[in-house]
C-alpha atoms as a PDB file:
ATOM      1  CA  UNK A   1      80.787  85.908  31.710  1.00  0.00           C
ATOM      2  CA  UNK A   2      80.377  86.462  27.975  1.00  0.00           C
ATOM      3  CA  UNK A   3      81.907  90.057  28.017  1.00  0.00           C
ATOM      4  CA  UNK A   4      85.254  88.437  29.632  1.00  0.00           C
ATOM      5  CA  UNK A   5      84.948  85.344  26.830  1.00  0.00           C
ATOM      6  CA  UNK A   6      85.313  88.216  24.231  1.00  0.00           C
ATOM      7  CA  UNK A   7      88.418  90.085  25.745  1.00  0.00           C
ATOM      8  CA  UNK A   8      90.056  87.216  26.183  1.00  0.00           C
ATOM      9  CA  UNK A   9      89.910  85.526  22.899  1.00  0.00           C
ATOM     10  CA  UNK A  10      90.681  89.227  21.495  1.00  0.00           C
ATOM     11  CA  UNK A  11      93.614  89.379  23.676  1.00  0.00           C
ATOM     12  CA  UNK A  12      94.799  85.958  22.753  1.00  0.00           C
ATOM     13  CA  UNK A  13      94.384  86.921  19.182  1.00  0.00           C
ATOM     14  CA  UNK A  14      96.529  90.328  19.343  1.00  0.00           C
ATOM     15  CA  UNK A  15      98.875  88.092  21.669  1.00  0.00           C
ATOM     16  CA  UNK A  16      99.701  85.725  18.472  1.00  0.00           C
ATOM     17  CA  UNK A  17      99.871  88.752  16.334  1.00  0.00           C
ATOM     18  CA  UNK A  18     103.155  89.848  17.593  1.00  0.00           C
ATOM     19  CA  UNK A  19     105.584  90.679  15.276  1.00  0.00           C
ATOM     20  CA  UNK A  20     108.911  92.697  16.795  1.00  0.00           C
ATOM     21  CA  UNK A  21     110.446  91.969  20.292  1.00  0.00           C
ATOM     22  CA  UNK A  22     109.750  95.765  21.018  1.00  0.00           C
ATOM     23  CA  UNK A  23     106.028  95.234  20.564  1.00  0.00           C
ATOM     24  CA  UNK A  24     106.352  92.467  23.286  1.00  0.00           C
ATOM     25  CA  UNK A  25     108.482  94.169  25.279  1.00  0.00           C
ATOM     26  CA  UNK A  26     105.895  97.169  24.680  1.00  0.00           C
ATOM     27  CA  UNK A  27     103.140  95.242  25.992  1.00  0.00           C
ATOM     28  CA  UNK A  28     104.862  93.256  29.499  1.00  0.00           C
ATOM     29  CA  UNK A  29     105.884  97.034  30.120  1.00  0.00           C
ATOM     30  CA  UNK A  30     102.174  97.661  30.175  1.00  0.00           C
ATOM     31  CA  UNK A  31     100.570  94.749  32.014  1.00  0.00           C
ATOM     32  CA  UNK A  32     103.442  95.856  34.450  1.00  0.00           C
ATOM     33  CA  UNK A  33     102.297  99.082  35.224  1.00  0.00           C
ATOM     34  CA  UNK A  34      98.193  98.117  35.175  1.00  0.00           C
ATOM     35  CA  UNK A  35      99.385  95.722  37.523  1.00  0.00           C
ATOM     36  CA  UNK A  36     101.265  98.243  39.554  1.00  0.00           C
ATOM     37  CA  UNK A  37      98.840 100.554  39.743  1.00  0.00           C
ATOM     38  CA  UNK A  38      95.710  98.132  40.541  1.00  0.00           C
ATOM     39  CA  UNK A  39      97.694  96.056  43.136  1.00  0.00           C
ATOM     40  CA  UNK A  40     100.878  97.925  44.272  1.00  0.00           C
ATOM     41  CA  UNK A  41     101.710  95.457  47.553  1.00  0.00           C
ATOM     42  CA  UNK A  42     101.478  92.042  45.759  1.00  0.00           C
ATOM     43  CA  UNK A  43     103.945  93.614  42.740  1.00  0.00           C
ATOM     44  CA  UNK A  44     106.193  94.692  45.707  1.00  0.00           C
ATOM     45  CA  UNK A  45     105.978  91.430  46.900  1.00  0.00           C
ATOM     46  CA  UNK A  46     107.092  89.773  43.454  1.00  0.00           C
ATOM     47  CA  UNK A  47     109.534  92.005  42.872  1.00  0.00           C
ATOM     48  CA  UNK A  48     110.941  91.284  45.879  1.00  0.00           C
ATOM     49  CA  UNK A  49     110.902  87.389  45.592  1.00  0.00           C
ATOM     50  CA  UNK A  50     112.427  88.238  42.154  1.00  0.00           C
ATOM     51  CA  UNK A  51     115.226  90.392  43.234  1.00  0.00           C
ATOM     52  CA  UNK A  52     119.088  89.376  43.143  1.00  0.00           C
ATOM     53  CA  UNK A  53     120.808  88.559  47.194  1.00  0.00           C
ATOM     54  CA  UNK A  54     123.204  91.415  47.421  1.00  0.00           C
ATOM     55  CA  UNK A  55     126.559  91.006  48.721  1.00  0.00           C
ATOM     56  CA  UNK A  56     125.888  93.732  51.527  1.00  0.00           C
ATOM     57  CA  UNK A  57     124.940  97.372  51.984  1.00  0.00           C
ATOM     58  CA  UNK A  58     125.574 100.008  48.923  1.00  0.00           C
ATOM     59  CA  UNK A  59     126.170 102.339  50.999  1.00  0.00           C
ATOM     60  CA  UNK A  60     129.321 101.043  52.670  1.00  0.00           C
ATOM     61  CA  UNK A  61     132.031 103.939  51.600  1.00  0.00           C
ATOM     62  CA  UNK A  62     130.197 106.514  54.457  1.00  0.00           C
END
């Protein structure tokens, strides 16, 4: 329990240390892909509850 005290008050520390949108942007891009990679059906899932209603196929013009 102590080792996951210390990550996250380091992690909340770096979090407020943020100083440019592409450093933010840097790190969602990361958690994104650790979370892809560790648990690829429940970010399908989100990404699917996420996702715009198309209008109908793309592939209409056949």
């Amino acid at each position: 329990m102590e080792i996951s005290e210390v990550f996250n008050s380091q992690l909340y520390s770096s979090l407020l240390n943020l100083s440019h949108p592409l450093e933010g942007t840097f790190y969602l891009f990361l958690l994104a892909v650790i979370f892809r990679w560790r648990w690829p059906k429940t970010w399908n899932r989100f990404l699917k509850s996420v996702a715009a209603k198309g209008e109908g196929k793309l592939n209409d013009h056949k």
